[in-house]
N, C-alpha and C. Protein backbone atom coordinates (compact mmCIF):
# COMPACT_ATOMS: atom_id res chain seq x y z
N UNK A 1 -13.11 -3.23 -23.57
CA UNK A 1 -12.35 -2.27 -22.78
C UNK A 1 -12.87 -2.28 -21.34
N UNK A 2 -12.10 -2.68 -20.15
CA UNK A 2 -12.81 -2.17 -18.88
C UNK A 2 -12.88 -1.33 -18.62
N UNK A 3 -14.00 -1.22 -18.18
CA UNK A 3 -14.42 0.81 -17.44
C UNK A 3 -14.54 0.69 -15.61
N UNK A 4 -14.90 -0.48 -15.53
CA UNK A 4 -15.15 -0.45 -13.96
C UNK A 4 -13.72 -1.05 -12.88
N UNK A 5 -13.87 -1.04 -12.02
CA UNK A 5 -12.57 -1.33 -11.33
C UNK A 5 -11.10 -0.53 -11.26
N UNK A 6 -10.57 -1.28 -11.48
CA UNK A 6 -9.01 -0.59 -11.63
C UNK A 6 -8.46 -0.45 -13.04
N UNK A 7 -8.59 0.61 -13.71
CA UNK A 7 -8.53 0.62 -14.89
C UNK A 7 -7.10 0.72 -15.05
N UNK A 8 -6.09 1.38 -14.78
CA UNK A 8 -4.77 1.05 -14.97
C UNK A 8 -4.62 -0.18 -14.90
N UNK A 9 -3.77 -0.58 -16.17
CA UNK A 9 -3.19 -2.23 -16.40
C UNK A 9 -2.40 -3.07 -15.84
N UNK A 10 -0.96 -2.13 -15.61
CA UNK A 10 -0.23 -2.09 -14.37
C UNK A 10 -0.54 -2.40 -13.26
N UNK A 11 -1.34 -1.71 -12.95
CA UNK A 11 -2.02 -1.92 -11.66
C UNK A 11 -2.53 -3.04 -11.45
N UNK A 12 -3.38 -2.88 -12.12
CA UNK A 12 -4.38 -4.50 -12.06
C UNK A 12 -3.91 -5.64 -12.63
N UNK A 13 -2.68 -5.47 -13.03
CA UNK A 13 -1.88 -6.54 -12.95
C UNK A 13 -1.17 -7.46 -11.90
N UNK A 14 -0.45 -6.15 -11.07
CA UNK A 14 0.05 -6.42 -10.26
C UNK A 14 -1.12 -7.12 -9.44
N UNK A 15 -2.23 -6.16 -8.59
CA UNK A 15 -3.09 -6.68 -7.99
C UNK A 15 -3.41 -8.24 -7.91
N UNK A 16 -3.82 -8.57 -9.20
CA UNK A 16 -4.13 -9.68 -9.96
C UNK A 16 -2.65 -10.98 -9.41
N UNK A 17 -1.52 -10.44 -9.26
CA UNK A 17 -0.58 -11.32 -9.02
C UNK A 17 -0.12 -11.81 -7.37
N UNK A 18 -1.38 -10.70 -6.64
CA UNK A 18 -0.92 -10.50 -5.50
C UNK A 18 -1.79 -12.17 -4.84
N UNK A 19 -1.61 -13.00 -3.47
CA UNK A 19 -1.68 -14.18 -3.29
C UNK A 19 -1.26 -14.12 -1.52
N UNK A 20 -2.19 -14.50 -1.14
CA UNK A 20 -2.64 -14.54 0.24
C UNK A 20 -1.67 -14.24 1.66
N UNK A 21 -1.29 -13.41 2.34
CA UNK A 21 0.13 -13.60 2.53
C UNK A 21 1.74 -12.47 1.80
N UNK A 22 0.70 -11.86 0.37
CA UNK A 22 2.41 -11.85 -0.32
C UNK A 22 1.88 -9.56 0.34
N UNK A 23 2.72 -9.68 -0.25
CA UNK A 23 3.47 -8.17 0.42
C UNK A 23 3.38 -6.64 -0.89
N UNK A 24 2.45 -5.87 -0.66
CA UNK A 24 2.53 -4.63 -1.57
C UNK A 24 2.98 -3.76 -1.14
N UNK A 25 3.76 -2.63 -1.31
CA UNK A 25 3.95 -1.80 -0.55
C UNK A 25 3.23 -0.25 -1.42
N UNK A 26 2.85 0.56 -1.28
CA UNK A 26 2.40 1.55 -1.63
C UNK A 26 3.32 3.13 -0.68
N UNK A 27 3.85 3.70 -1.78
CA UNK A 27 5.02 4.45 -1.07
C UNK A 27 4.49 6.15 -1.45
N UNK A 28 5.12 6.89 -0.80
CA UNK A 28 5.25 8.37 -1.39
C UNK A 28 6.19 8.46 -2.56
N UNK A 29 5.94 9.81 -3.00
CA UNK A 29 7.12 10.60 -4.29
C UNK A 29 8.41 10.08 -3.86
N UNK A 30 9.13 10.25 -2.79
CA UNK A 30 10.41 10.15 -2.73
C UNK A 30 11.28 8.89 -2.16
N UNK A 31 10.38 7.78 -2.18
CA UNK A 31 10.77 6.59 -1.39
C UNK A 31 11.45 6.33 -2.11
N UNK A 32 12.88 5.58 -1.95
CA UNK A 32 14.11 5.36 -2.47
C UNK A 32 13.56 2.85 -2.42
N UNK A 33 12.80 3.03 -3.93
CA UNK A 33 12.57 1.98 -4.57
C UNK A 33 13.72 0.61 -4.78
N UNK A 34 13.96 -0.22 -4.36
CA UNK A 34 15.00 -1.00 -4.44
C UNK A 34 14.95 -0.93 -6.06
N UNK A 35 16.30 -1.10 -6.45
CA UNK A 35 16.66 -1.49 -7.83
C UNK A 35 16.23 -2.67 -8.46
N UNK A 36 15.55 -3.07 -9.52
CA UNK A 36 14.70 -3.92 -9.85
C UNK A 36 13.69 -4.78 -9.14
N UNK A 37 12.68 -3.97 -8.44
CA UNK A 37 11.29 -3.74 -8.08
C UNK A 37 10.70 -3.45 -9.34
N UNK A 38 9.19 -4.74 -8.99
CA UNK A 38 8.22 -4.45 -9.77
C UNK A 38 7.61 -3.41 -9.49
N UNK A 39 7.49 -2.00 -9.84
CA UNK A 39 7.14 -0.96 -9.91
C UNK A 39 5.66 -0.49 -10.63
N UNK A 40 4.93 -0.09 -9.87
CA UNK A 40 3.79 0.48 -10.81
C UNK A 40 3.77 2.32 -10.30
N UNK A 41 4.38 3.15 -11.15
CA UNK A 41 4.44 4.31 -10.82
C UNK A 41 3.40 5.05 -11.46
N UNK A 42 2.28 5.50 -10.40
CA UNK A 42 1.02 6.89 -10.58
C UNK A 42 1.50 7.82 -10.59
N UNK A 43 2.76 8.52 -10.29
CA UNK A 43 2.77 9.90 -10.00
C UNK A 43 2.40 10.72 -11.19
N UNK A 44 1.91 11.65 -10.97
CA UNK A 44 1.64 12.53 -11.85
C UNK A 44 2.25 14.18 -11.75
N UNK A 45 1.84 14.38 -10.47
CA UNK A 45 2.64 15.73 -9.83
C UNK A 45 3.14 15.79 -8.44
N UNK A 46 3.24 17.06 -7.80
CA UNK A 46 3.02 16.96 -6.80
C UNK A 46 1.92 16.98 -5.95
N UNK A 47 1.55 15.98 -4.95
CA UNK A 47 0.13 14.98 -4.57
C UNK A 47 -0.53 14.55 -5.15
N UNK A 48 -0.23 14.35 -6.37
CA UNK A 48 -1.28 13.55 -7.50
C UNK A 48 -0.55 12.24 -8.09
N UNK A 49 -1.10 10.98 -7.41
CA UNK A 49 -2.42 11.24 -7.00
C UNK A 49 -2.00 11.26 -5.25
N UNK A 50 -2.51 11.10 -4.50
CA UNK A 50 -2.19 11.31 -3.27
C UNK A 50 -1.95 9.52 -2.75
N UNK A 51 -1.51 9.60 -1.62
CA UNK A 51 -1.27 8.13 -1.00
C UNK A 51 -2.59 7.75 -0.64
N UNK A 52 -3.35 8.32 0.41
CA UNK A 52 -4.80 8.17 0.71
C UNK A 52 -5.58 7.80 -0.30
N UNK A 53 -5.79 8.41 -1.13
CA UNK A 53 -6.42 8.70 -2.61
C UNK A 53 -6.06 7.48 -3.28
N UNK A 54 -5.13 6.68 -3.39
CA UNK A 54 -4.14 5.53 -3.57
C UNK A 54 -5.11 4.19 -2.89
N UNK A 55 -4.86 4.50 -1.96
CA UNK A 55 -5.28 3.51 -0.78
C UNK A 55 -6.98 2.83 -0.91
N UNK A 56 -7.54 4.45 -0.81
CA UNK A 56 -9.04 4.45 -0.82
C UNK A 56 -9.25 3.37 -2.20
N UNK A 57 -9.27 3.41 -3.15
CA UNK A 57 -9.18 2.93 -4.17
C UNK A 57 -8.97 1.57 -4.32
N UNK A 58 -7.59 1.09 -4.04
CA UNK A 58 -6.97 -0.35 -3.34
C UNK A 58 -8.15 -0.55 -3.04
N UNK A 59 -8.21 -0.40 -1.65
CA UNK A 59 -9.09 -0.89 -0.50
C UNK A 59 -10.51 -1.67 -1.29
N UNK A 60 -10.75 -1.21 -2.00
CA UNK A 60 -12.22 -1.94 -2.90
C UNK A 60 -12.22 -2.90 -3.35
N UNK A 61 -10.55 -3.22 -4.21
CA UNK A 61 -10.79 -4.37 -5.07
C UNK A 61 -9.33 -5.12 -4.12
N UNK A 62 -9.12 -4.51 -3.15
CA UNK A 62 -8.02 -5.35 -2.72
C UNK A 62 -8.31 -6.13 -1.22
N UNK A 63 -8.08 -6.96 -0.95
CA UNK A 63 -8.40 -7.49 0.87
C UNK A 63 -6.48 -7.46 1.81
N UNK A 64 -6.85 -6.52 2.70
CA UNK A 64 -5.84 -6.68 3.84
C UNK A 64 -5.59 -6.84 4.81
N UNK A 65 -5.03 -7.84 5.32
CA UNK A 65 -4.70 -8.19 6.88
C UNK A 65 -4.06 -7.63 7.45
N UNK A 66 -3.01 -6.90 7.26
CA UNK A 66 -2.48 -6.02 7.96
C UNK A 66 -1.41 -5.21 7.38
N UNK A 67 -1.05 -3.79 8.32
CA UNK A 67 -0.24 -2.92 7.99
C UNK A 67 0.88 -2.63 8.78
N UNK A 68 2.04 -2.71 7.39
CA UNK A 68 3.76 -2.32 8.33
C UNK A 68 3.98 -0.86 7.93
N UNK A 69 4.33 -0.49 8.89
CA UNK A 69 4.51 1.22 9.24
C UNK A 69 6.11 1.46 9.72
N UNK A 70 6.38 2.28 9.00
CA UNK A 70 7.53 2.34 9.41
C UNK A 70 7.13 3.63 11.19
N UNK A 71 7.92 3.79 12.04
CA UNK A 71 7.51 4.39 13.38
C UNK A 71 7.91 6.22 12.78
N UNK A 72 8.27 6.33 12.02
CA UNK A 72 8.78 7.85 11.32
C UNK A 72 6.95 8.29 10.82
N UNK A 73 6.41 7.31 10.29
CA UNK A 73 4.87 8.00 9.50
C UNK A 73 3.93 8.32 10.90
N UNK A 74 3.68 7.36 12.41
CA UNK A 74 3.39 8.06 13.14
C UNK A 74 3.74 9.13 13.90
N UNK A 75 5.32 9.32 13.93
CA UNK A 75 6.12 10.44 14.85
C UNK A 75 6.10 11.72 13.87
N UNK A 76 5.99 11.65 12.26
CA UNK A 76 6.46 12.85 11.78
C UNK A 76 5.07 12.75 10.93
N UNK A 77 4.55 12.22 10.65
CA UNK A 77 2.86 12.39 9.88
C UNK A 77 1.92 11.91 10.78
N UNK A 78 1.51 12.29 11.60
CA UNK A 78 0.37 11.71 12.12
C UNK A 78 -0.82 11.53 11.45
N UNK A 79 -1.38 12.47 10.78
CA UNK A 79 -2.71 12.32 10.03
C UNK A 79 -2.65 11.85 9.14
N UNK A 80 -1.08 11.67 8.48
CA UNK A 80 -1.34 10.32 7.47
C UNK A 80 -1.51 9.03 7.96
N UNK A 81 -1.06 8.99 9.17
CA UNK A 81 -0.88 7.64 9.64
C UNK A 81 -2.24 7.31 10.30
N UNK A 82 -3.10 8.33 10.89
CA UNK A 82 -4.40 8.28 11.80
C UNK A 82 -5.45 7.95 10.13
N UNK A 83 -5.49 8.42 9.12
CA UNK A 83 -6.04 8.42 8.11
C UNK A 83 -6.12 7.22 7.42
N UNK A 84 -5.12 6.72 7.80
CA UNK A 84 -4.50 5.56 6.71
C UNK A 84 -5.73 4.27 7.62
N UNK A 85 -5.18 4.35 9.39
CA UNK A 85 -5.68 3.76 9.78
C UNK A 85 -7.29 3.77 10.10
N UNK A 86 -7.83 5.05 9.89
CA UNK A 86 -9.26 4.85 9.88
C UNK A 86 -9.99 3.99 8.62
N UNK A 87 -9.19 4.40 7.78
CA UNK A 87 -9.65 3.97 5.65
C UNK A 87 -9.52 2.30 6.26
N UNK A 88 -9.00 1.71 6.81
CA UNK A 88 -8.59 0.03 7.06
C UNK A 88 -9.52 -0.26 8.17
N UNK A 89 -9.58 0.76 9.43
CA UNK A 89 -10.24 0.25 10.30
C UNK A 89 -9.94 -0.74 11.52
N UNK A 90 -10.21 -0.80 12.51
CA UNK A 90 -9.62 -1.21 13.69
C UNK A 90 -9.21 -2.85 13.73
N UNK A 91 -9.94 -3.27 12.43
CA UNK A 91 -9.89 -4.66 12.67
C UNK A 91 -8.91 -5.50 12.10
N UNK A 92 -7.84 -4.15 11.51
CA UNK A 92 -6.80 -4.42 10.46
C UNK A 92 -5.73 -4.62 11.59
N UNK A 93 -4.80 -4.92 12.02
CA UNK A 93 -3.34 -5.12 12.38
C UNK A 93 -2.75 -4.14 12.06
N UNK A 94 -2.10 -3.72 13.16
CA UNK A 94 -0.62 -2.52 12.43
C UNK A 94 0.33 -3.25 13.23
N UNK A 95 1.38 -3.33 12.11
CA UNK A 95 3.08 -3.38 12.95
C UNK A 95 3.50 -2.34 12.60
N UNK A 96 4.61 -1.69 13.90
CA UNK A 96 5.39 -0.54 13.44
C UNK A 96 7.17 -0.86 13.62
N UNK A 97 7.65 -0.96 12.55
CA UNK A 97 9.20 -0.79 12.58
C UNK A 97 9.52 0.55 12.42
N UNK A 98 10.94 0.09 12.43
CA UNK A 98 11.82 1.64 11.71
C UNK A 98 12.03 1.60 10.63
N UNK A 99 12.38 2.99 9.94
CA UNK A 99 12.27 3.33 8.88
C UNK A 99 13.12 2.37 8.31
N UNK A 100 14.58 2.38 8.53
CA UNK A 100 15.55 1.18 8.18
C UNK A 100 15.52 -0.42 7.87
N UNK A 101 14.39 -0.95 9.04
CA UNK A 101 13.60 -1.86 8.65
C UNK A 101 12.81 -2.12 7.52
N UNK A 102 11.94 -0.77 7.26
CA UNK A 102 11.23 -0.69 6.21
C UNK A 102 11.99 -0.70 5.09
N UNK A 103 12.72 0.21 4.80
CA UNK A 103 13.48 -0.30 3.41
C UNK A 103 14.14 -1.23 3.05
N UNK A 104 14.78 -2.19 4.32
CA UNK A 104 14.84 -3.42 3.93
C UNK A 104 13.98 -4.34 3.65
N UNK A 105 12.95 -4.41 4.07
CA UNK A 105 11.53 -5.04 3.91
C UNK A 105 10.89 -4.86 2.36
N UNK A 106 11.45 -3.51 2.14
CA UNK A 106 10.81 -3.00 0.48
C UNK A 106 11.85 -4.36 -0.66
N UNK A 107 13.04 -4.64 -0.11
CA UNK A 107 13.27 -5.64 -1.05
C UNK A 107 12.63 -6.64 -1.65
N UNK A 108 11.54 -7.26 0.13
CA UNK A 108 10.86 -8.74 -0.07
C UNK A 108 9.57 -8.42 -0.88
N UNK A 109 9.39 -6.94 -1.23
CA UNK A 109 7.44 -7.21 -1.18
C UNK A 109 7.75 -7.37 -3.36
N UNK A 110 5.98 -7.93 -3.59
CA UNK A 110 6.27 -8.30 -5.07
C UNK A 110 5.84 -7.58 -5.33
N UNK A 111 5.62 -6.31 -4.98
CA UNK A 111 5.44 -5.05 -6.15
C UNK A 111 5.00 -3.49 -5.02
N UNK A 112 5.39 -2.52 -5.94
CA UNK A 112 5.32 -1.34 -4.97
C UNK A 112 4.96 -0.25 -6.03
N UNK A 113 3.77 0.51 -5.10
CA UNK A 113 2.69 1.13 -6.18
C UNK A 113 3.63 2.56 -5.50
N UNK A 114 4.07 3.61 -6.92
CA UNK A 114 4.76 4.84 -6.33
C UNK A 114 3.56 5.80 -6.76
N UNK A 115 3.07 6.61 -5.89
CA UNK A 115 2.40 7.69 -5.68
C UNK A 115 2.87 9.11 -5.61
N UNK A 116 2.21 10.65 -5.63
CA UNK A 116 2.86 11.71 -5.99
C UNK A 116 2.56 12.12 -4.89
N UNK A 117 2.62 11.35 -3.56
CA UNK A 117 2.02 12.10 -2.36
C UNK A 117 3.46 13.00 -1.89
N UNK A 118 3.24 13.85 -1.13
CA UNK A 118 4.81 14.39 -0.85
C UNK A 118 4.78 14.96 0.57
N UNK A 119 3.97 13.74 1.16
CA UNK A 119 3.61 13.99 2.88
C UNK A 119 5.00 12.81 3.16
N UNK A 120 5.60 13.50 4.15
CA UNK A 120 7.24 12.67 4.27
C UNK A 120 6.53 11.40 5.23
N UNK A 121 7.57 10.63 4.67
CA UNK A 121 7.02 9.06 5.74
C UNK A 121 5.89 8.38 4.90
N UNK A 122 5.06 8.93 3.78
CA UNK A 122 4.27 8.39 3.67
C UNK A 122 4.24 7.00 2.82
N UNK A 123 4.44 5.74 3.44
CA UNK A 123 4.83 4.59 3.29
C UNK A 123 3.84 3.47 3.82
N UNK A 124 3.91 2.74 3.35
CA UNK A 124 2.86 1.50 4.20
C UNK A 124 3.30 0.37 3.22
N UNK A 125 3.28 -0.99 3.96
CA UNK A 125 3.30 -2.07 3.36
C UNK A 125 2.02 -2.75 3.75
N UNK A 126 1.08 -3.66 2.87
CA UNK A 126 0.15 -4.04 2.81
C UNK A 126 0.31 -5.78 2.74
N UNK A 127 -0.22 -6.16 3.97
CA UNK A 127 -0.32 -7.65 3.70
C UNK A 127 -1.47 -8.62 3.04
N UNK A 128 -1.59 -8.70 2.11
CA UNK A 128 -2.14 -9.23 1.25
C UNK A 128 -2.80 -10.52 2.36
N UNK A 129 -4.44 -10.30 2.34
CA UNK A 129 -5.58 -11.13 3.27
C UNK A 129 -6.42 -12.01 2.37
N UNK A 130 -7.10 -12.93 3.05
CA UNK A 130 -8.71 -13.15 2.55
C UNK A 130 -9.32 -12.20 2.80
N UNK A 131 -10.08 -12.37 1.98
CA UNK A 131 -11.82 -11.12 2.25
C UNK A 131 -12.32 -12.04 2.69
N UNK A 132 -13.78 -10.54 2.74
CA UNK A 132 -15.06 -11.38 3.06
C UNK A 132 -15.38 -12.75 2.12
N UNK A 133 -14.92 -12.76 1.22
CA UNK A 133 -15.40 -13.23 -0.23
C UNK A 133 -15.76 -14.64 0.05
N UNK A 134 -14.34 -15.07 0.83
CA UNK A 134 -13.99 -16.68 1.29
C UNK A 134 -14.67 -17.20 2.85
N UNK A 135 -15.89 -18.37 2.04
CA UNK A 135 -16.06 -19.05 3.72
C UNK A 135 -15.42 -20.45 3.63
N UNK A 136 -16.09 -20.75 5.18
CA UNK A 136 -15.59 -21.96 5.45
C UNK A 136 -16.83 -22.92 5.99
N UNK A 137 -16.82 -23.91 4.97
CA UNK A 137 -18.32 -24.72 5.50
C UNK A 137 -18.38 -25.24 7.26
N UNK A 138 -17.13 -25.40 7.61
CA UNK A 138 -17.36 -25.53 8.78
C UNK A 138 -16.46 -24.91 9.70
């Protein structure tokens, strides 16, 4: 039985499928999910578990190069969006589209983790990086 890591299966499935380049998106309660999306849905209530709370978590067993924002999570959430970007850190990339963009974008990504956060906007797409993990002899 694993105890350490990402113990949801789902999850760490998906994770597990994700490949250098490919696209996660991690959404709030009410993000309108394209119709047959690989889906891994946490919600439990309302803010449970939270998007942050979501993220923090990711962030351990996951490596990212950068983040698509839709321009609605900085204009109408700021501290989700200032939060999101401290947990990643300056050395991460942000692009910001529009929201409209973004849900077209939710078609391409290979899987989208739904959360019980119910902070509006709260959306991010995650570009799947190398880590530290990988060098290069020269």
């Amino acid at each position: 039985m694993q105890e350490v890591g990402i113990i949801n299966r789902e999850l760490a499935r998906v994770l597990a499928a994700q490949g250098h380049g490919d696209l996660l998106m991690v959404v709030d309660a009410g993000f309108a999910i394209p119709k047959g999306a690989d889906v891994v849905d946490i919600s439990l209530a309302a803010n449970c578990p939270a998007l942050i709370d979501t993220l923090t978590e990711l962030k351990k067993f996951f490596s990212v190069e950068k983040l698509i924002f839709a321009n609605d999570t900085k204009a109408v959430s700021p501290s989700m969006f200032s939060a999101i970007r401290k947990l990643f850190g300056k050395s991460v990339p942000v692009e910001m589209i529009t929201h409209p963009q973004l849900k077209e974008m939710s078609h391409k990504v290979k899987a989208v983790i739904r959360t019980g956060d119910f902070t509006a906007y709260a959306n991010v797409i995650l570009v799947s990086g190398a880590g530290p993990r990988w060098y290069c002899e020269k």
